[in-house]
Protein backbone atom coordinates (compact mmCIF):
# COMPACT_ATOMS: atom_id res chain seq x y z
CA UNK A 1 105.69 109.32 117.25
CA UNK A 2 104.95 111.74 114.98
CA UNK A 3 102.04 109.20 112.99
CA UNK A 4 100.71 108.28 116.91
CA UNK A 5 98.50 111.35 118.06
CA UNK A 6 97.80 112.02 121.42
CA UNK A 7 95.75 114.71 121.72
CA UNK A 8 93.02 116.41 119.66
CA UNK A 9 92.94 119.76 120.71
CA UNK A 10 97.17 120.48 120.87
CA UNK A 11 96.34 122.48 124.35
CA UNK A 12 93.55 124.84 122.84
CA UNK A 13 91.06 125.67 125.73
CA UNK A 14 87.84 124.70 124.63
CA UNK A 15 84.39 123.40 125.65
CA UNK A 16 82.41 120.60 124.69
CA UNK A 17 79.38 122.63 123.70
CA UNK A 18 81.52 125.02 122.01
CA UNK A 19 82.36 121.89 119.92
CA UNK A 20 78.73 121.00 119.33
CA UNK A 21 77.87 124.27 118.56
CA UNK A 22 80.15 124.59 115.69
CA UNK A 23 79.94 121.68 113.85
CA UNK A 24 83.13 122.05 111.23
CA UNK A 25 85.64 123.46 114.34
CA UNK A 26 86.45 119.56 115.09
CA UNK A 27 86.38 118.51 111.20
CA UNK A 28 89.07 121.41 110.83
CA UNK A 29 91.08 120.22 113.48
CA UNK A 30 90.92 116.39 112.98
CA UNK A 31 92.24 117.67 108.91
CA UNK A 32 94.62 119.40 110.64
CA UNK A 33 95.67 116.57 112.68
CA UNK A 34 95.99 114.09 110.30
CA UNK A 35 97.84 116.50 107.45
CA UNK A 36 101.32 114.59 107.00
CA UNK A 37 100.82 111.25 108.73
CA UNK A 38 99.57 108.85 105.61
CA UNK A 39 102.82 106.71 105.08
CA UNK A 40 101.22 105.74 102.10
CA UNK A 41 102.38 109.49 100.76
CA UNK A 42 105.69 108.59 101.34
CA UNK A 43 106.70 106.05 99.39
CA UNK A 44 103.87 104.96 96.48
CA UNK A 45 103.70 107.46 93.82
CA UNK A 46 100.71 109.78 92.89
CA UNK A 47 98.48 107.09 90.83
CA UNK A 48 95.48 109.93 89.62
CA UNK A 49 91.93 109.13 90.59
CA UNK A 50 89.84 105.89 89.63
CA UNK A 51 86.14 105.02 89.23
CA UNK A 52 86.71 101.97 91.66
CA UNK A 53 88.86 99.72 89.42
CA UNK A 54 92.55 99.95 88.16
CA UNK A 55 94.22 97.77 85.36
CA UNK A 56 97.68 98.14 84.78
CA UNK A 57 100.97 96.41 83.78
CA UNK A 58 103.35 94.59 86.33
CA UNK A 59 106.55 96.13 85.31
CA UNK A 60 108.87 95.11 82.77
CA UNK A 61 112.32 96.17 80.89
CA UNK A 62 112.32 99.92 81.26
CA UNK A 63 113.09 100.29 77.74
CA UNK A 64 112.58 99.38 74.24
CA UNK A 65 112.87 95.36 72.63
CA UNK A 66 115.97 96.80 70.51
CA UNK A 67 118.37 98.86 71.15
CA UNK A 68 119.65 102.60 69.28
CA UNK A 69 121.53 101.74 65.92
CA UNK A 70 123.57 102.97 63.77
CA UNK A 71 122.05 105.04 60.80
CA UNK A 72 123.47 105.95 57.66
CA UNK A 73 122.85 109.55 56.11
CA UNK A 74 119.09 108.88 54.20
CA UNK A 75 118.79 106.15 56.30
CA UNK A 76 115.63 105.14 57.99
CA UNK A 77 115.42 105.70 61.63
CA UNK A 78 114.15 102.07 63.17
CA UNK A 79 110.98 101.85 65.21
CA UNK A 80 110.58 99.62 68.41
CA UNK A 81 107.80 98.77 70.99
CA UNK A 82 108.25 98.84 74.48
CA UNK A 83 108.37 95.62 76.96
CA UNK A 84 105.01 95.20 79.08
CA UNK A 85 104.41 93.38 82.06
CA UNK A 86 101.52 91.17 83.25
CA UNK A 87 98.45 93.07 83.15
CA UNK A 88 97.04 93.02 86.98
CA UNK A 89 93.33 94.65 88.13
CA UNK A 90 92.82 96.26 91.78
CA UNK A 91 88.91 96.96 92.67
CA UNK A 92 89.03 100.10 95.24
CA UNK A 93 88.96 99.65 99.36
CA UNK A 94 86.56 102.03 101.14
CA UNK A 95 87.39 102.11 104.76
CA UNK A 96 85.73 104.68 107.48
CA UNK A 97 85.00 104.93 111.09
CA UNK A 98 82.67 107.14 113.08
CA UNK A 99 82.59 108.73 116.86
CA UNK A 100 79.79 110.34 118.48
CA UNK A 101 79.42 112.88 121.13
CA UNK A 102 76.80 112.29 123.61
CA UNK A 103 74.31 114.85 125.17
CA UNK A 104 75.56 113.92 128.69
CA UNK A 105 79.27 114.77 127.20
CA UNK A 106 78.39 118.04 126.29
CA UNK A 107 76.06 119.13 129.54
CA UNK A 108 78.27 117.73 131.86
CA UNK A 109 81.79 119.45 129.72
CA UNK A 110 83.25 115.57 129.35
CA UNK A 111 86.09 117.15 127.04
CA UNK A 112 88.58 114.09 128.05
CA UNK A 113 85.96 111.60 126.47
CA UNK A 114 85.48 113.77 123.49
CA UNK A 115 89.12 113.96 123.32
CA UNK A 116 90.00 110.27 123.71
CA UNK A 117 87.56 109.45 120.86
CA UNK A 118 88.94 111.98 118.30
CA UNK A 119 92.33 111.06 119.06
CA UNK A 120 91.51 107.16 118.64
CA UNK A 121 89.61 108.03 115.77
CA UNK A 122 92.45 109.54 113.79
CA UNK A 123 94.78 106.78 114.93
CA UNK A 124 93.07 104.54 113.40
CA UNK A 125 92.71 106.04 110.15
CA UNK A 126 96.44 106.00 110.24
CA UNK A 127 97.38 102.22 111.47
CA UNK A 128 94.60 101.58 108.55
CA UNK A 129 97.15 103.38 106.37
CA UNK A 130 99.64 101.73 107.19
CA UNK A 131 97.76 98.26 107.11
CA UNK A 132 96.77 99.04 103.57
CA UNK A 133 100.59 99.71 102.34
CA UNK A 134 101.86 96.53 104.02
CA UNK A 135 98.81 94.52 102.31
CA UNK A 136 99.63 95.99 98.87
CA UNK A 137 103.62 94.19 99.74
CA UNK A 138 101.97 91.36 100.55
CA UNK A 139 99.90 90.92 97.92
CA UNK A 140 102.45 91.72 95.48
CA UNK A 141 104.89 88.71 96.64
CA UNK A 142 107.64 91.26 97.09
CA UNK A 143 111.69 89.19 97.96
CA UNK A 144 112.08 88.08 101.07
CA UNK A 145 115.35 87.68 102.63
CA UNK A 146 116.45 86.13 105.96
CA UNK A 147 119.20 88.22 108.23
CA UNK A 148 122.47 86.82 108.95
CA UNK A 149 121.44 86.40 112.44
CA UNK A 150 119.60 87.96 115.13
CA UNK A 151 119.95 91.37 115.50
CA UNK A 152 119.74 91.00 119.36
CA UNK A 153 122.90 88.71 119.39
CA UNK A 154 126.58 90.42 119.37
CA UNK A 155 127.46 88.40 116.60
CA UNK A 156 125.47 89.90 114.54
CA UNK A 157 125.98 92.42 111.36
CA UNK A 158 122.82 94.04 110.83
CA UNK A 159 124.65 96.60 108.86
CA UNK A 160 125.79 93.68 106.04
CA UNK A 161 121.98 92.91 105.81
CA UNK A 162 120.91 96.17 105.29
CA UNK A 163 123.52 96.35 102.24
CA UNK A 164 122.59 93.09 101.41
CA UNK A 165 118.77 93.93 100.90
CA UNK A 166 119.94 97.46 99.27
CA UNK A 167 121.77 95.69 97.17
CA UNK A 168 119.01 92.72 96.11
CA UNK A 169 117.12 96.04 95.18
CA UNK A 170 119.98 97.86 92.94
CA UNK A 171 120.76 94.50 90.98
CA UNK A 172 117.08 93.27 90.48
CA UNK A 173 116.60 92.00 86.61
CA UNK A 174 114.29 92.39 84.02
CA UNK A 175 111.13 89.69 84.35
CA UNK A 176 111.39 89.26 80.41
CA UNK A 177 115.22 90.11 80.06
CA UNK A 178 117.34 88.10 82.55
CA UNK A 179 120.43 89.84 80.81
CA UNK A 180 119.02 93.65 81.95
CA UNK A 181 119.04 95.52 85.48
CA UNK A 182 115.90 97.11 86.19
CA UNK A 183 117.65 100.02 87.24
CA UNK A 184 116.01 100.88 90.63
CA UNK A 185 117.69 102.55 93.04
CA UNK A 186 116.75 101.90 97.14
CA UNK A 187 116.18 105.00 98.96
CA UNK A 188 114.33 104.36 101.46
CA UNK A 189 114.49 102.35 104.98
CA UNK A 190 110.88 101.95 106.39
CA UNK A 191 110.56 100.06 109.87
CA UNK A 192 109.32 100.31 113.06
CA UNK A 193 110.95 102.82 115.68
CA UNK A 194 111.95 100.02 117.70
CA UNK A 195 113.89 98.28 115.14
CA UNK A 196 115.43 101.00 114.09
CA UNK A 197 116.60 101.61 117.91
CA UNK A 198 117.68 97.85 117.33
CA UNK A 199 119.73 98.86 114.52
CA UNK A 200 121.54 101.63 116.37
CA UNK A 201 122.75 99.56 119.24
CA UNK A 202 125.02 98.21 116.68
CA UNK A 203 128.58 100.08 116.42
CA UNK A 204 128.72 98.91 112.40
CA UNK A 205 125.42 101.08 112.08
CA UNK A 206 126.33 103.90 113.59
CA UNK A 207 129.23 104.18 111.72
CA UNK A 208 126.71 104.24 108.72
CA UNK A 209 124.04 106.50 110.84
CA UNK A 210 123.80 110.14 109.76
CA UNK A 211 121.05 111.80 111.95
CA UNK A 212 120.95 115.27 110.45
CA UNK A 213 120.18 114.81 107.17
CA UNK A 214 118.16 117.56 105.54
CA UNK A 215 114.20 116.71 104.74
CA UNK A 216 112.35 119.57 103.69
CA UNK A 217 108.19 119.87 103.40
CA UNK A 218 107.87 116.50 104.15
CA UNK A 219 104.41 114.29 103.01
CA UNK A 220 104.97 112.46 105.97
CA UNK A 221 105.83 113.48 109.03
CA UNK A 222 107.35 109.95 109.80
CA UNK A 223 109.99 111.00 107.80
CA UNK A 224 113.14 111.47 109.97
CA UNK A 225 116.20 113.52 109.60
CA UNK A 226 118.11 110.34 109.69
CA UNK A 227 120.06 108.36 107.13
CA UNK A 228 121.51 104.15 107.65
CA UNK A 229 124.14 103.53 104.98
CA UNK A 230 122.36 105.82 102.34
CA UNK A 231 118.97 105.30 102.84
CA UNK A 232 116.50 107.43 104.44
CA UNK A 233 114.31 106.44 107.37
CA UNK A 234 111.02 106.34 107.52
CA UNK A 235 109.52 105.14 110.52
CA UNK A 236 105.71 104.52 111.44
CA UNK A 237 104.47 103.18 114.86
CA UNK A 238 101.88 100.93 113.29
CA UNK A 239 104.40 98.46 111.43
CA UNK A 240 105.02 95.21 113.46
CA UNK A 241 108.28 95.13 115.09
CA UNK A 242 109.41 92.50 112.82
CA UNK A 243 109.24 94.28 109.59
CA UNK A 244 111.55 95.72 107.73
CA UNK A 245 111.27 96.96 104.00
CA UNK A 246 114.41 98.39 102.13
CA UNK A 247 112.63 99.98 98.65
CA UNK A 248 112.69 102.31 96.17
CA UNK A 249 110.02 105.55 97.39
CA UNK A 250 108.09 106.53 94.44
CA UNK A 251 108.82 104.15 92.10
CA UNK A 252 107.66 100.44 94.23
CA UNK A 253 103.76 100.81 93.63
CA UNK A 254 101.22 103.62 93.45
CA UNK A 255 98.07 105.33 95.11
CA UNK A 256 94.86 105.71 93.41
CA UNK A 257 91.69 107.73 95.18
CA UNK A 258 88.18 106.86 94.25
CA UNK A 259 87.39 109.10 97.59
CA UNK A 260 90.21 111.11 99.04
CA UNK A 261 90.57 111.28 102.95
CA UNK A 262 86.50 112.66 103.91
CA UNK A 263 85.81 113.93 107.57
CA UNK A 264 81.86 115.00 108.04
CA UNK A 265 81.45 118.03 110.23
CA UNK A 266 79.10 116.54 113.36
CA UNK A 267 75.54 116.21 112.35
CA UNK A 268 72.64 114.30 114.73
CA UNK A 269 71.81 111.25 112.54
CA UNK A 270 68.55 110.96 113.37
CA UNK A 271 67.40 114.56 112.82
CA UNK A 272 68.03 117.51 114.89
CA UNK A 273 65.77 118.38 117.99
CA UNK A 274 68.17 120.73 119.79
CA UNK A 275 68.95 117.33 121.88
CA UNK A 276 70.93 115.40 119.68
CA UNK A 277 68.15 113.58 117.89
CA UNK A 278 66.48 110.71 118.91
CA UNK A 279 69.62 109.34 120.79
CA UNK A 280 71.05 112.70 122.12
CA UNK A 281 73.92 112.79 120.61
CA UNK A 282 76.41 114.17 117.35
CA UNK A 283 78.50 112.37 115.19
CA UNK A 284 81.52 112.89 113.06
CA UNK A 285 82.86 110.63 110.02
CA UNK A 286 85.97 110.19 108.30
CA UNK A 287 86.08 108.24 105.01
CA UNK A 288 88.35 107.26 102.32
CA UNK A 289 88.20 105.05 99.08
CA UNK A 290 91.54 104.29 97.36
CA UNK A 291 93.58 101.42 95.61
CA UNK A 292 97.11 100.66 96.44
CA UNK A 293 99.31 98.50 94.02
CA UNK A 294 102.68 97.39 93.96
CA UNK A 295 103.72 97.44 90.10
CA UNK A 296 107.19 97.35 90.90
CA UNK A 297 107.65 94.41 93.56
CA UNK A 298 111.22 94.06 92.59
CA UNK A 299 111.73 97.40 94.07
CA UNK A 300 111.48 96.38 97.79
CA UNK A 301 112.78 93.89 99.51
CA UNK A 302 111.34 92.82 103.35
CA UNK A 303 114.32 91.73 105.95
CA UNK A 304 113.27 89.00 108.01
CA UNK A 305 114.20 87.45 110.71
CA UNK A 306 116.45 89.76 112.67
CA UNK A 307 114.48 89.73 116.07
CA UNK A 308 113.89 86.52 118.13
CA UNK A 309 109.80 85.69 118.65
């Protein structure tokens, strides 16, 4: 998967104290690495920075109390305010994770070990990605609907509930004006690879399936070239199997960064010696403080139900 790394180094031959010896060569690399694999990128919008809190409004009507009239020549043009939602306050997260490199690593040319801990490193600021959208649905009280019936079963028409939950989306109303459509639009399909394998073993979904659809410069390389029944996919190995959110990309909540995405070059944390310090060894940090908020919860809807526990 293309959010799962495997491998620090991408083949590069290279030497343990090579790493040491240049402490910003693995902070390069692990940027590198983890360029394109936020999912968060993908579908909240661009919220600007914060000083650790965020107030904003839950949305309302997306436009004005009264609606365009009809003005006579000399005629005053009427003014109107705009609808706003509940007024909601997010405090920032600041989540981080460290690996070290010992001295016996780097005398004895342990690469695998460095290797395994970079990689699980950077994995793990990922699934914390990911962990921090799904929280922000949660929180938010997004709709909920059950499937038909069991995806697994040959009676079922997952394709209906995908159309179903696009559609929940598409027609969602006004908080404050039950008579007005919100006007969202769902875009965007994000599961699990695995359910969206379930998906495909369905006939009625393939029929729907495009899997060469164009994505250029993508924020996220979880972003396939695949469409189901208008709606691209976006898939992430971190989401639980039995999750699936139909939504609006963009528009369904935003990201705001107190600290954007921070990895340390290695330093000795308890002074150099030329052995590492007092405990022999080098560490590297990665870092980020941000809020995520779902001001739009009418813009996503989570399928449920559609694989047996």
């Amino acid at each position: 998967m293309a959010d799962r790394l495997t491998s620090a180094y991408s083949g590069d031959t290279i030497t343990v104290d090579s790493i040491v010896s240049d402490p910003t060569w693995l902070q390069g690399r692990a940027y590198d690495n983890l360029d394109g694999t936020d999912l968060v990128k993908a579908i909240f919008r661009n919220g600007g920075t914060n000083d650790g809190v965020v107030a904003y409004h839950e949305a309302a009507a997306p436009f004005l109390n009264d609606d365009s009239e009809n003005i006579a020549e000399f005629a005053e043009i009427p003014v109107a305010d705009v609808n706003l939602g509940k007024v909601k306050k997010l405090v920032s997260e600041k989540t981080g994770i460290g690996v070290r490199i010992s001295r016996e690593m780097r005398r004895k040319n342990k690469i695998d070990q460095v290797n395994l801990r970079m990689t699980a490193m950077q994995n793990t600021m990922v699934k914390n990605g990911v962990e921090g959208a799904v929280r922000a649905f949660h929180a938010a009280d997004v709709t909920t609907m059950a499937v038909s019936e069991d995806w697994g079963k040959d009676g079922a028409n997952p394709m209906r509930d995908i159309r179903a939950g696009k559609r929940e989306v598409n027609l969602a109303k006004a908080p404050n004006r039950k008579d007005a459509l919100m006007g969202y639009r769902a875009d965007t399909l994000l599961a699990n690879p695995a359910t969206i394998d379930l998906l495909l073993f369905h006939e009625a979904v393939q029929k729907f399936y495009n899997g060469a659809a164009a994505v250029e410069n993508p924020v996220y390389k979880g972003i396939t070239p695949q469409t189901i029944g208008g709606l691209r996919v976006v898939e992430s190995a971190w989401l639980a199997e039995d999750e699936l959110y139909i939504l609006q990309s963009g528009v369904v909540g935003f990201e705001s960064t107190t600290d954007p995405l921070t990895i340390t070059p290695l330093y000795s944390e308890h002074g150099e010696n030329g052995y590492g310090g007092s405990n022999q060894s080098w560490r590297m940090d990665a870092f980020r403080e941000r809020i995520l908020g779902v001001d739009n919860p009418k813009a996503v809807v989570k399928l449920t139900g559609f694989q047996a526990s």
